[in-house]
Protein backbone atom coordinates (compact mmCIF):
# COMPACT_ATOMS: atom_id res chain seq x y z
CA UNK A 1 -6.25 13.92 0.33
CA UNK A 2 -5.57 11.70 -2.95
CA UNK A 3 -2.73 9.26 -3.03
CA UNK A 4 -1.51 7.24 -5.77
CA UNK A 5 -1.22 3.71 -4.43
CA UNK A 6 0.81 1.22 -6.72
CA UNK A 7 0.54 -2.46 -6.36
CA UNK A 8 3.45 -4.58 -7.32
CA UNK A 9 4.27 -8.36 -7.74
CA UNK A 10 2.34 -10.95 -5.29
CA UNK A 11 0.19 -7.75 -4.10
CA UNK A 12 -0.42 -6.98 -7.69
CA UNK A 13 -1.77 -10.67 -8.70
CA UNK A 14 -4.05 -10.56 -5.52
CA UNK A 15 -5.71 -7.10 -5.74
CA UNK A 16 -5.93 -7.86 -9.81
CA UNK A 17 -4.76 -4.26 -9.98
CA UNK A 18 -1.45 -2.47 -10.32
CA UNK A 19 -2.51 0.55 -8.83
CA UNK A 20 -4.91 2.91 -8.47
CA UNK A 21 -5.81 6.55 -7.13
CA UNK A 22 -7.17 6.32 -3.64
CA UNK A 23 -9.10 9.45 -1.80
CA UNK A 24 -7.83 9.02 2.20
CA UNK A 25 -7.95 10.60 5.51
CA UNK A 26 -4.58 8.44 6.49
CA UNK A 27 -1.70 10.48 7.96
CA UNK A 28 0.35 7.44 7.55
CA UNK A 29 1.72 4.36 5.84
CA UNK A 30 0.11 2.47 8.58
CA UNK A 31 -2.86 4.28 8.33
CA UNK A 32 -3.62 4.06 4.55
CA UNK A 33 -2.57 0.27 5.13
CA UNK A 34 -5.25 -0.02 7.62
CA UNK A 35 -8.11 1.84 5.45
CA UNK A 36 -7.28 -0.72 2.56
CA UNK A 37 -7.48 -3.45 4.82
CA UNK A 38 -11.07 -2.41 6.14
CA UNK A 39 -12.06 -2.57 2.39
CA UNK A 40 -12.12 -6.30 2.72
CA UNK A 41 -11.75 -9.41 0.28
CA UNK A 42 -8.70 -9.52 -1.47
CA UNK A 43 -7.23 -6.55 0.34
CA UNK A 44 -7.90 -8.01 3.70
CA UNK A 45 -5.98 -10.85 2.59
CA UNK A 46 -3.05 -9.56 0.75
CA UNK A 47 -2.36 -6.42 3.34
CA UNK A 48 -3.10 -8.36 6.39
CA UNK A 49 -1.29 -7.08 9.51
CA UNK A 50 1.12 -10.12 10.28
CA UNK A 51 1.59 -10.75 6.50
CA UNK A 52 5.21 -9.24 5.10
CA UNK A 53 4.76 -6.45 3.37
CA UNK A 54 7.12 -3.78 2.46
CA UNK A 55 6.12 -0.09 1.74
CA UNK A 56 7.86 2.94 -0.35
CA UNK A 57 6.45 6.33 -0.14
CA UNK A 58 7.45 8.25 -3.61
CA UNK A 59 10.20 5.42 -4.35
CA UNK A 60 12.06 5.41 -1.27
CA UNK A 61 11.75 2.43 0.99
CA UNK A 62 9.67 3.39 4.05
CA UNK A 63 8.53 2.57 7.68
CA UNK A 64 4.59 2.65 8.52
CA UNK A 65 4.94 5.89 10.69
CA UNK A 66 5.87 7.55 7.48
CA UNK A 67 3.65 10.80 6.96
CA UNK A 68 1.64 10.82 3.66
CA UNK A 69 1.07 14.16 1.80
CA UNK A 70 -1.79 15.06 -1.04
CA UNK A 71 -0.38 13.55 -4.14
CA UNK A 72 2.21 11.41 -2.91
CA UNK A 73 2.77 7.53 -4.30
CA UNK A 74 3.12 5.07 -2.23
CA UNK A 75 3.67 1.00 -3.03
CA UNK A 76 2.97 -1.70 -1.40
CA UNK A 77 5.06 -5.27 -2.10
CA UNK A 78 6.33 -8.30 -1.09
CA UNK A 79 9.89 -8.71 0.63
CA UNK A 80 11.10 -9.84 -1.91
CA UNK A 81 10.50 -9.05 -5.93
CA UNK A 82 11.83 -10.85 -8.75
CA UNK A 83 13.92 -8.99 -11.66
């Protein structure tokens, strides 16, 4: 299924990217998480498991068991953002 994933603040600055269209086979949060993460790099780094990052699926704050669905948005972001 395709996803829009949206990159915001610290996230954003790492990935050099505010977002982009992503084609997955994740049923999840965690699971879409975990494919960027296997990507590598800067995605490796700035997704790491163990690293604080918060997640919204279609702009409501979400948990990684969260089920994803074809042409849903989902962001990923530090704890906290700046106004």
């Amino acid at each position: 299924m395709k996803v829009q994933v949206r990159y915001f603040a610290s996230v954003r600055e790492a990935l050099s990217s505010s977002g982009e269209a992503v084609e997955t086979r994740a049923e999840t949060l965690a699971a879409l998480r975990d494919e960027l993460i296997a990507r590598g790099g800067a995605y490796a780094t700035a997704l790491a498991r163990g690293k604080a990052v918060r997640m919204a699926l279609d702009q409501a704050m979400s948990d990684e068991a969260a089920a994803l669905s074809e042409g849903c948005e989902v962001a990923f972001f530090p704890p906290v953002t700046g106004g």
